[in-house]
C-alpha atoms as a PDB file:
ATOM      1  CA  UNK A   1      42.297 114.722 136.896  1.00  0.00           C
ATOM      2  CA  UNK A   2      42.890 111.647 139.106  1.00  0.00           C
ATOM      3  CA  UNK A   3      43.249 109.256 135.955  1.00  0.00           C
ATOM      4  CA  UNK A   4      45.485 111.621 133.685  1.00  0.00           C
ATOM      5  CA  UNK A   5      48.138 111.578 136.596  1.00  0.00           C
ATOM      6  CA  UNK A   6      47.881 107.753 137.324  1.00  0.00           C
ATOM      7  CA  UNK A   7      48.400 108.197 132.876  1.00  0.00           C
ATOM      8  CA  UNK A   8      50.834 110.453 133.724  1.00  0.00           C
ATOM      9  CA  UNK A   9      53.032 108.317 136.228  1.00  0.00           C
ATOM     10  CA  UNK A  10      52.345 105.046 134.329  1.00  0.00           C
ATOM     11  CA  UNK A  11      54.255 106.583 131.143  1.00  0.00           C
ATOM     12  CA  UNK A  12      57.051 107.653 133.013  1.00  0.00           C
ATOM     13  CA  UNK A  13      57.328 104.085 134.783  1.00  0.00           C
ATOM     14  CA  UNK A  14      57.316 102.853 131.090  1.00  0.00           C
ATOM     15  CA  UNK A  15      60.029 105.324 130.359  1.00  0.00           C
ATOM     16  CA  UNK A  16      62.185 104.200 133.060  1.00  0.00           C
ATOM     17  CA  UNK A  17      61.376 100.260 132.664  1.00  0.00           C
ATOM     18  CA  UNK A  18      62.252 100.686 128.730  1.00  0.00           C
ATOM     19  CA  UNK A  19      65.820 102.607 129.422  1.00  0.00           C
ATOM     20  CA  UNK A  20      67.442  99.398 131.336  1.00  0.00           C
ATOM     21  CA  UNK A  21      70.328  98.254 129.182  1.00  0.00           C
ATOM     22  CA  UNK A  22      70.643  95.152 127.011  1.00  0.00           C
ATOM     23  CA  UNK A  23      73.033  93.412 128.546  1.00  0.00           C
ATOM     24  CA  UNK A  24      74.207  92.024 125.656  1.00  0.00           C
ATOM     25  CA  UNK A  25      75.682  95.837 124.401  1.00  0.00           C
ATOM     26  CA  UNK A  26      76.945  96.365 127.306  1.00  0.00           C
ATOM     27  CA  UNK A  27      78.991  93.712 127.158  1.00  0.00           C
ATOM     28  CA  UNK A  28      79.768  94.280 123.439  1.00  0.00           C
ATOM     29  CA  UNK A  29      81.140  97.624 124.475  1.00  0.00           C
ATOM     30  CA  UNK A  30      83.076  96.351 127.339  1.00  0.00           C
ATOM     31  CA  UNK A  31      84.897  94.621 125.062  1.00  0.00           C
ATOM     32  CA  UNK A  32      86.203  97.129 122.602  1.00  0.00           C
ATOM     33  CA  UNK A  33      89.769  97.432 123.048  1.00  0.00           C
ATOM     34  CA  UNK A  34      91.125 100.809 122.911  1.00  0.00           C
ATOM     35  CA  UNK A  35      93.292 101.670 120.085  1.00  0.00           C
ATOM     36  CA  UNK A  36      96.747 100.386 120.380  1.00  0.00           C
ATOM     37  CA  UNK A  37      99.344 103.351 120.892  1.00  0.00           C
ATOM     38  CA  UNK A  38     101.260 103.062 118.065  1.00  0.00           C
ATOM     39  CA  UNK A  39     102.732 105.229 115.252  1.00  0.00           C
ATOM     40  CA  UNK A  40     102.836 103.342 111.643  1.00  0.00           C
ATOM     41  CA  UNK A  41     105.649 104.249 108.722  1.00  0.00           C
ATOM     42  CA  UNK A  42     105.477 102.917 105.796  1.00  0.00           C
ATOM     43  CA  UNK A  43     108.279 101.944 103.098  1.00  0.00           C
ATOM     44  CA  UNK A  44     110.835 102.791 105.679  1.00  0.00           C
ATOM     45  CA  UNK A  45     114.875 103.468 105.227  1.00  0.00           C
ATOM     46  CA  UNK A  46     116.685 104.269 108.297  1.00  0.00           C
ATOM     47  CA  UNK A  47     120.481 105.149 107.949  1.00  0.00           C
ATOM     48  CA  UNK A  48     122.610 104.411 111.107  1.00  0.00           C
ATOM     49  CA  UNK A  49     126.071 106.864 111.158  1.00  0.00           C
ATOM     50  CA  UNK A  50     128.614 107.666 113.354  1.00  0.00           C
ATOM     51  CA  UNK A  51     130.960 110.515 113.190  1.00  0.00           C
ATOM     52  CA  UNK A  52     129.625 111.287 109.609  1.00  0.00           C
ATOM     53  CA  UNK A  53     130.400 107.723 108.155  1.00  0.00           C
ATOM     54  CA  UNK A  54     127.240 105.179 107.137  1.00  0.00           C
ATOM     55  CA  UNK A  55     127.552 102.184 109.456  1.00  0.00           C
ATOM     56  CA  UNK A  56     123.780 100.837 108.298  1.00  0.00           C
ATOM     57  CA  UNK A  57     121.464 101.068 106.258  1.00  0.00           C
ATOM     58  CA  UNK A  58     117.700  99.143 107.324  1.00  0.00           C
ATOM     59  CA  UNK A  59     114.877  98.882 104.677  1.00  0.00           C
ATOM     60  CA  UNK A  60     111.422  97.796 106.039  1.00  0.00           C
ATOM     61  CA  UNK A  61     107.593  98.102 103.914  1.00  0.00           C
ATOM     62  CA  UNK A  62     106.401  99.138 107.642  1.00  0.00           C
ATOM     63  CA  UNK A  63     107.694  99.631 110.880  1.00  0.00           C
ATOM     64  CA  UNK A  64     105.642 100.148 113.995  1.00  0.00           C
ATOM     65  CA  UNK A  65     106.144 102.282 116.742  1.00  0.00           C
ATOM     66  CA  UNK A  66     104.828 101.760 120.461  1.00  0.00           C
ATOM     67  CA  UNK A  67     106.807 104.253 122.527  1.00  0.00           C
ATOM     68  CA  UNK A  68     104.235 105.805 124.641  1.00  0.00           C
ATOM     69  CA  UNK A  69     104.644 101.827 126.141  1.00  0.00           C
ATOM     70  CA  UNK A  70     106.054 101.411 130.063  1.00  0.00           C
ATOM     71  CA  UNK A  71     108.926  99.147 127.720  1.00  0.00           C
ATOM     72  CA  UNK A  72     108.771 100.846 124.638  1.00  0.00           C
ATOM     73  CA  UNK A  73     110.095  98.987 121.167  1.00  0.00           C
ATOM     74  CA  UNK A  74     109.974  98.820 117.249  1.00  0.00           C
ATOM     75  CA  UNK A  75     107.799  96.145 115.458  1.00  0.00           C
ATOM     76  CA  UNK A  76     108.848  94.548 111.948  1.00  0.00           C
ATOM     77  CA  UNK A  77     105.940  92.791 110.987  1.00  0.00           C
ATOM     78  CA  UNK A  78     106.394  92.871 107.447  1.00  0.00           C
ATOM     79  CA  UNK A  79     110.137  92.037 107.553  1.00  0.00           C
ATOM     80  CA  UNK A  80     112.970  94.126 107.247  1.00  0.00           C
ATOM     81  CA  UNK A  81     116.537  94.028 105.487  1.00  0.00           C
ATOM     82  CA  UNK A  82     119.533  95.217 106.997  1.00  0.00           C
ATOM     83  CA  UNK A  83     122.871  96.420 105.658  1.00  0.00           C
ATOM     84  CA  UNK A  84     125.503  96.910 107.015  1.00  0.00           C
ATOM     85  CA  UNK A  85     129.062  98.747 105.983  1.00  0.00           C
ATOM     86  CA  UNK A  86     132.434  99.327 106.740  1.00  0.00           C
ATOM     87  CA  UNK A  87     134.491 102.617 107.125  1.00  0.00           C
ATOM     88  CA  UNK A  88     134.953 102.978 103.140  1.00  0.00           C
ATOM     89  CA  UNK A  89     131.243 102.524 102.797  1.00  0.00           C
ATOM     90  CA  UNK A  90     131.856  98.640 101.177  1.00  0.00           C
ATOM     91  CA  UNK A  91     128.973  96.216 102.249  1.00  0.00           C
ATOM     92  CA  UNK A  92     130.461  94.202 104.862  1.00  0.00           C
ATOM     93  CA  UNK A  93     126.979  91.908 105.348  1.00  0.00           C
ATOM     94  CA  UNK A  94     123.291  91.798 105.335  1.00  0.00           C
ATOM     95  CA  UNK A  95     120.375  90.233 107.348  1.00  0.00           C
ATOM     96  CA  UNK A  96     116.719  89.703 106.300  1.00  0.00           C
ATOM     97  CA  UNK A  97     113.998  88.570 108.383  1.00  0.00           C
ATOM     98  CA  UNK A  98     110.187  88.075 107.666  1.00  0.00           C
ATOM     99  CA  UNK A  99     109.508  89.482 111.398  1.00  0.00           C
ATOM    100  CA  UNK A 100     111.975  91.410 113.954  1.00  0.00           C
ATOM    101  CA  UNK A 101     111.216  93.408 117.031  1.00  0.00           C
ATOM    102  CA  UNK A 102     113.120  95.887 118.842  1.00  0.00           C
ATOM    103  CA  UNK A 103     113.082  96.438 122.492  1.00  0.00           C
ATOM    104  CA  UNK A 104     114.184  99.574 123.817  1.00  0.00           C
ATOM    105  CA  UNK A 105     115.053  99.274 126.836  1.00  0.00           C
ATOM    106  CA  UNK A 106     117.035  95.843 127.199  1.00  0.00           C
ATOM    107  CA  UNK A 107     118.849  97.286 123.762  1.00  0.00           C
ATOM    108  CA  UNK A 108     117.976  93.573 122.157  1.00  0.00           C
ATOM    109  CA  UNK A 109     117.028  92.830 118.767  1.00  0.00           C
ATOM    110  CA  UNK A 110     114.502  89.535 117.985  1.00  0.00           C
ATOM    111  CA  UNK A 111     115.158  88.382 114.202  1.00  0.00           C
ATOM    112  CA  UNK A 112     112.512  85.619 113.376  1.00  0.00           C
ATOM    113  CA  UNK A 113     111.442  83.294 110.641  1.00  0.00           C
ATOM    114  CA  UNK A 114     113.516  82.743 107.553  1.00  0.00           C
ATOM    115  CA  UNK A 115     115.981  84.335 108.827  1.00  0.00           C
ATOM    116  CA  UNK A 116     119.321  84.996 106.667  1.00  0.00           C
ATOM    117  CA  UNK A 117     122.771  86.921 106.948  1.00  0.00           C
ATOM    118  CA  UNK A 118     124.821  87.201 103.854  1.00  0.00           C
ATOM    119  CA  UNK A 119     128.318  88.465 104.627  1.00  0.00           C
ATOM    120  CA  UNK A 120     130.189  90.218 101.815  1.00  0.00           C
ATOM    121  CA  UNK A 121     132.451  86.784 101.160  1.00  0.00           C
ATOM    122  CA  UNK A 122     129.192  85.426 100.039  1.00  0.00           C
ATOM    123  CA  UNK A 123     128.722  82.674 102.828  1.00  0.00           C
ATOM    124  CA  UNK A 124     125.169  82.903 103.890  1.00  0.00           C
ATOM    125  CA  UNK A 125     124.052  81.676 107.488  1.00  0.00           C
ATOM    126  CA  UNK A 126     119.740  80.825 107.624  1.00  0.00           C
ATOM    127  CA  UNK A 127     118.041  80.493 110.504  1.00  0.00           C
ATOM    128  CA  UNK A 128     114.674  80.818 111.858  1.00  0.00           C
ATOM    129  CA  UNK A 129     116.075  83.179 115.234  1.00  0.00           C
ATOM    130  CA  UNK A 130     118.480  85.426 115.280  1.00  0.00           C
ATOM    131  CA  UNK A 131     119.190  87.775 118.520  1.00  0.00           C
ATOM    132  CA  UNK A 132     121.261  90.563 118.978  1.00  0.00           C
ATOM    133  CA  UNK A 133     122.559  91.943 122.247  1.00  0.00           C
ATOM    134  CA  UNK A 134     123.682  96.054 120.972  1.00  0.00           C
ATOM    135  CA  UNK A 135     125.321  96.550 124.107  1.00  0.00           C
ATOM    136  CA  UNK A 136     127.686  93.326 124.167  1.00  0.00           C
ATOM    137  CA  UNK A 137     127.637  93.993 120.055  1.00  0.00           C
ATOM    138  CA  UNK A 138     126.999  89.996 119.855  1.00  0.00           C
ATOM    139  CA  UNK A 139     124.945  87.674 117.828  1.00  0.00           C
ATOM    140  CA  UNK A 140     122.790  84.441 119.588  1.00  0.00           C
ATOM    141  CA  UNK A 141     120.466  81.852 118.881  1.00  0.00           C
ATOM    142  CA  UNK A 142     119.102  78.795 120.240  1.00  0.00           C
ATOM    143  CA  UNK A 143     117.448  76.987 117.107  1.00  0.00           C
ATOM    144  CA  UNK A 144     118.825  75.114 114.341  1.00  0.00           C
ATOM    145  CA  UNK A 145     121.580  77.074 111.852  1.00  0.00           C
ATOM    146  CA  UNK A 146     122.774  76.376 108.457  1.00  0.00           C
ATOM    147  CA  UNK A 147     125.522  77.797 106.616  1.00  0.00           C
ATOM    148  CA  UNK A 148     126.501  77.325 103.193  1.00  0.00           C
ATOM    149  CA  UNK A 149     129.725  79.001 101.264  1.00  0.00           C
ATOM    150  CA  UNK A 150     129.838  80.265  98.166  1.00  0.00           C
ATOM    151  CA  UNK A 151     130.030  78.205  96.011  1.00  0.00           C
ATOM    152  CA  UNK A 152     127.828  75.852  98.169  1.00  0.00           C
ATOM    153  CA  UNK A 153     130.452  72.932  98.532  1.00  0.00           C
ATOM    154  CA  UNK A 154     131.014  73.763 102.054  1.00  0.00           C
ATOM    155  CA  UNK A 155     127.879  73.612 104.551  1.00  0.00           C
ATOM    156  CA  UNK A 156     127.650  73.141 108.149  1.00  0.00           C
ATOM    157  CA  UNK A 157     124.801  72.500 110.460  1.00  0.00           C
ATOM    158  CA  UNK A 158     124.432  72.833 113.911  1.00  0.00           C
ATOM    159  CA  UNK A 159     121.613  73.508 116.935  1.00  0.00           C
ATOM    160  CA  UNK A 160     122.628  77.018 117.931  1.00  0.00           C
ATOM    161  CA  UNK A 161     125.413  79.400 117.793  1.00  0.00           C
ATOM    162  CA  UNK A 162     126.972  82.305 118.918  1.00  0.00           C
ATOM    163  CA  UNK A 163     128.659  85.535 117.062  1.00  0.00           C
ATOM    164  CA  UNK A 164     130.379  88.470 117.246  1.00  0.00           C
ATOM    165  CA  UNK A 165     128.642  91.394 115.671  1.00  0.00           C
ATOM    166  CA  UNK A 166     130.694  91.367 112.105  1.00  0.00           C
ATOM    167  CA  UNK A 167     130.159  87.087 112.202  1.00  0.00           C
ATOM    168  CA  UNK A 168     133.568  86.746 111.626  1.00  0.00           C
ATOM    169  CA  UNK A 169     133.894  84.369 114.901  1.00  0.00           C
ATOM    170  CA  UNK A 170     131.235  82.121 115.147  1.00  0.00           C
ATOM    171  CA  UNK A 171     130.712  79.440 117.358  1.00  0.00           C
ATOM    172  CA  UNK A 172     128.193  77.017 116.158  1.00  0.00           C
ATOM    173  CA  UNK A 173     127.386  73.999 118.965  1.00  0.00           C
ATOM    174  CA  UNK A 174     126.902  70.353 118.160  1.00  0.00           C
ATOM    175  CA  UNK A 175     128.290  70.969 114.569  1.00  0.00           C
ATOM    176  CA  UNK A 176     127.981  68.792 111.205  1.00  0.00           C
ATOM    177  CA  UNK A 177     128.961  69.628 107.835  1.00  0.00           C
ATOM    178  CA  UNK A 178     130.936  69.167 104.267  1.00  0.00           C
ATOM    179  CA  UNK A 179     134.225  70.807 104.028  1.00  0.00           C
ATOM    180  CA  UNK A 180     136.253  70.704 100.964  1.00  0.00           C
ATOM    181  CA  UNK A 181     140.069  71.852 102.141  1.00  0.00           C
ATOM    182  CA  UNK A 182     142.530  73.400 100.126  1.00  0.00           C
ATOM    183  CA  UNK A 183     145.994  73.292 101.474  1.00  0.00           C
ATOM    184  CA  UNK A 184     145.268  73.678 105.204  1.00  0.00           C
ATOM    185  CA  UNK A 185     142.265  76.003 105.036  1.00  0.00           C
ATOM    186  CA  UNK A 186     138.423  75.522 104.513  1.00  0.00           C
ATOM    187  CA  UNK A 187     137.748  77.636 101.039  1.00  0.00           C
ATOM    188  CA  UNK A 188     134.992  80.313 101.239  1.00  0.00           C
ATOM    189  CA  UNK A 189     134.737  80.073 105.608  1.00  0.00           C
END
């Protein structure tokens, strides 16, 4: 009987010996991220209001949701367009942006890459950042601008700028341009 227990505990040495982990997995499986805790929408509209009349009107393919987040916000990564409308429901202007992000808690908006805003007037304003403060209702960047009229006569240049949130006041800094006047007033700005 000696030998089939000396069997006996050899196996179960083998048993053990075999069980020790590759090292190699458990590294693999150390490295698996958990999912990301975020909710996906697809071929989203989102209509802003207040007091019954349409103040907005945003169009995205997808818009991502992390607000289970400790600073919760809304990703764009497929771009987004945004209109935007007066109190007779006219289209007072529109931004487009390949990428934006929206962060909850500061109330800030991040507009990036190809970046445009068409007001109604037709003068369009490109840049590559656009930032918007919803508490101050403001408009900021710090990277190059361009802004052509109409008619595109009339263009301007300049390294950053700031706005009020209907970019009828804009302050563009270190500014160059073409400006065709009629009478005393810039046509179409």
């Amino acid at each position: 009987m000696r030998p089939i227990l000396y069997v006996a505990l050899f196996s179960l040495f083998a048993v053990f010996v075999s069980c020790e982990p590759d090292l190699k997995e458990v590294d693999r499986i150390a490295s698996i991220q958990a999912e990301e805790p975020v909710d996906v929408s697809l071929g989203v509209t989102i209509i802003f209001s207040d007091s019954a009349k349409v103040k907005a009107r945003l169009v995205s393919p997808e818009m991502r949701n992390y607000s289970t987040l400790e600073s919760p916000y809304y990703e764009f990564q497929k771009g987004l367009t945004i209109y935007f409308f007066d109190e007779f429901g006219n289209e007072t202007q529109q931004i487009t942006a390949d990428y934006a992000i929206r962060r909850e808690l500061e109330e800030m908006v991040e507009f990036r890459n190809n970046v445009v805003i068409t007001r109604a007037d037709g003068v369009q304003i490109k840049t590559e950042e656009l930032i918007h403060n919803e508490r101050e209702n403001t408009f900021y960047n710090n990277s190059p601008i361009s802004g052509y009229s109409k008619d595109g006569q009339n263009t301007f240049q300049g390294a950053s700028f700031k706005s009020d949130g209907d970019f009828k006041n804009i302050e563009v800094q270190n500014t160059t341009g073409v400006m065709y006047l009629e009478g005393n007033r810039v046509p179409g700005l």
